[in-house]
C-alpha atoms as a PDB file:
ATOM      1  CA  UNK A   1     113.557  86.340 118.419  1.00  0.00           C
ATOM      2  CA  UNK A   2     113.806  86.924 115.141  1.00  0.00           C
ATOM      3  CA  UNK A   3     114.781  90.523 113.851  1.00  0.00           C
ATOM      4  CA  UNK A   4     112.228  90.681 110.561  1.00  0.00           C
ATOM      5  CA  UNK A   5     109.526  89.749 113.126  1.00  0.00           C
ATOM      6  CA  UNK A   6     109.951  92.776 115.362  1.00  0.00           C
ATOM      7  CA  UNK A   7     109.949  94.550 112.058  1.00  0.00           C
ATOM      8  CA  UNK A   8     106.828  93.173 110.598  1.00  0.00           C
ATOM      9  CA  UNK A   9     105.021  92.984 114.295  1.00  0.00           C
ATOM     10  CA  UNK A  10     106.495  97.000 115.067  1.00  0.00           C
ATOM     11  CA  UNK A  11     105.194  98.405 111.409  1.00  0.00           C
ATOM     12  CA  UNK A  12     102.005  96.284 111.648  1.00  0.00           C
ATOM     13  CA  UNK A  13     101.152  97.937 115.688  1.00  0.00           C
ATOM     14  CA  UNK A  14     102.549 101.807 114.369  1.00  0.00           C
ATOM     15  CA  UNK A  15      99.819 101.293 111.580  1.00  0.00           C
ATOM     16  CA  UNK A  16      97.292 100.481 114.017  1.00  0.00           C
ATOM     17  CA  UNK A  17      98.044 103.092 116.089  1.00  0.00           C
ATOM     18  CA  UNK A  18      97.650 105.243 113.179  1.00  0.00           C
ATOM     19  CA  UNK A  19      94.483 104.383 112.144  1.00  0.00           C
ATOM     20  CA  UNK A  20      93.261 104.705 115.679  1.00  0.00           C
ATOM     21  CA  UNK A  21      94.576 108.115 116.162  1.00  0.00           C
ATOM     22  CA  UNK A  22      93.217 109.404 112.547  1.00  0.00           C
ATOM     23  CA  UNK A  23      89.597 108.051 113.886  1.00  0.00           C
ATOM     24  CA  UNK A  24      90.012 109.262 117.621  1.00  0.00           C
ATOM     25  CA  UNK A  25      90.735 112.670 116.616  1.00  0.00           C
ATOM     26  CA  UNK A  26      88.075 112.879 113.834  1.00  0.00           C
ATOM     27  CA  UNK A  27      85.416 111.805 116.245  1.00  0.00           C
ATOM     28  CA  UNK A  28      86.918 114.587 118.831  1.00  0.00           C
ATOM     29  CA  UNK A  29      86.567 116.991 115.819  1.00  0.00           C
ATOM     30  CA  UNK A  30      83.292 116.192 115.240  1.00  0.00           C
ATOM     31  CA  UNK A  31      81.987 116.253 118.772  1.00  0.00           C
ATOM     32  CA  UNK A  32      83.922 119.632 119.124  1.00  0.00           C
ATOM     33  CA  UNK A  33      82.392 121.091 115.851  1.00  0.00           C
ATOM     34  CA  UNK A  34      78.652 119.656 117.276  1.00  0.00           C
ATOM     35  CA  UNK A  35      79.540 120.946 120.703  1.00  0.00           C
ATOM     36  CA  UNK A  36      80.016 124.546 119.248  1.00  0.00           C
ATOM     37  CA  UNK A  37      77.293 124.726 116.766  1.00  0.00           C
ATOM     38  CA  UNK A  38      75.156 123.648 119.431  1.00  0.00           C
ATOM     39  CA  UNK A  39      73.783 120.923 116.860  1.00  0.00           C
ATOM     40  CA  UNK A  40      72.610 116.812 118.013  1.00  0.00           C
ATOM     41  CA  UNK A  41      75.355 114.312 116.849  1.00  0.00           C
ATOM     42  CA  UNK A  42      74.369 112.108 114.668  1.00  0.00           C
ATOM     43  CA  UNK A  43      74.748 108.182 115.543  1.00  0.00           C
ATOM     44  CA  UNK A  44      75.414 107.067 111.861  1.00  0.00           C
ATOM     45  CA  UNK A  45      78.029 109.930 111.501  1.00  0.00           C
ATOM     46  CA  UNK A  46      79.954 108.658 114.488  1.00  0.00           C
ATOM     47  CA  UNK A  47      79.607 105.555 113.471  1.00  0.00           C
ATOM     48  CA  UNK A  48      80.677 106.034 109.968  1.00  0.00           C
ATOM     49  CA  UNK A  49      83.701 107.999 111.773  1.00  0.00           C
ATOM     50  CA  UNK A  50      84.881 104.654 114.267  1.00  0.00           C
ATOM     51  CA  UNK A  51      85.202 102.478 111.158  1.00  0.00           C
ATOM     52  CA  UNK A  52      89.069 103.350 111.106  1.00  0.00           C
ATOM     53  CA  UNK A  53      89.016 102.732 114.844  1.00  0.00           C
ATOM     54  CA  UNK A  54      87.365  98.824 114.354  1.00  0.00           C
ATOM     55  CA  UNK A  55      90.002  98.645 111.511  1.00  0.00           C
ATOM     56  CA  UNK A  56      93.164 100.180 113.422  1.00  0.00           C
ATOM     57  CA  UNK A  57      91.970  97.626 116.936  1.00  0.00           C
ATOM     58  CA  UNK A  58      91.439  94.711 114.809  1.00  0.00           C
ATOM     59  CA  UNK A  59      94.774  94.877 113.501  1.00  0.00           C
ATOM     60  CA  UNK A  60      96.660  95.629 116.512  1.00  0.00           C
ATOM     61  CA  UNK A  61      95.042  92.231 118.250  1.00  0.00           C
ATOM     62  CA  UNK A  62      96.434  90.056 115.062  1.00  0.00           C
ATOM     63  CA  UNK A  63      99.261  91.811 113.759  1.00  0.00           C
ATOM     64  CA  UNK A  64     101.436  89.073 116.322  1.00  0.00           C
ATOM     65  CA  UNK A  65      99.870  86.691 114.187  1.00  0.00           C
ATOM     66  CA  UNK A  66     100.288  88.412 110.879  1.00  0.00           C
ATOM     67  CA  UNK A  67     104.258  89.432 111.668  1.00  0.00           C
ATOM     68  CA  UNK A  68     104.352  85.775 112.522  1.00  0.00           C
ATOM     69  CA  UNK A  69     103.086  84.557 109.513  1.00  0.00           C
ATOM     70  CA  UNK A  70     104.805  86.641 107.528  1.00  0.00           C
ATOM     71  CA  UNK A  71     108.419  86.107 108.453  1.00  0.00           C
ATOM     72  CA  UNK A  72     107.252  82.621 108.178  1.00  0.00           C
ATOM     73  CA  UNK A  73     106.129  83.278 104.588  1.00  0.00           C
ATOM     74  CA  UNK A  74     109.655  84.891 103.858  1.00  0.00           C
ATOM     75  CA  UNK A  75     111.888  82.801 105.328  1.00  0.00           C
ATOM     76  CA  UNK A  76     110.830  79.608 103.260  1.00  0.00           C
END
């Protein structure tokens, strides 16, 4: 296997992951802040608040494909 795609394919998943934790723990901040105040949650905030977490999941299903294509891309 080539080296530069376990590089591209490891950054690519550790971004995904990030953007999945930054969204998972601003919807558990959110919920926690509602929770407290005793408030409703709002569907469009929550929704506005999983965008990262679509973003971070779609990238973690291609980013095999992406590290692929990139080391492709390099290598010519």
């Amino acid at each position: 296997m080539n080296p530069y795609y376990r590089i591209a394919a490891m950054v690519l998943r550790m971004l995904a992951a990030g953007f999945v934790l930054v969204s998972l723990l601003n919807l558990y901040i959110y919920w926690f802040k509602m929770h407290r105040e005793q408030v409703a949650l709002s569907p469009g905030h929550c929704g506005y608040l999983s965008i990262p977490l679509v973003i971070g999941s779609l990238i973690l299903v291609k980013s095999s494909a992406w590290a692929r294509r990139l080391t492709r891309d390099l290598d010519e």
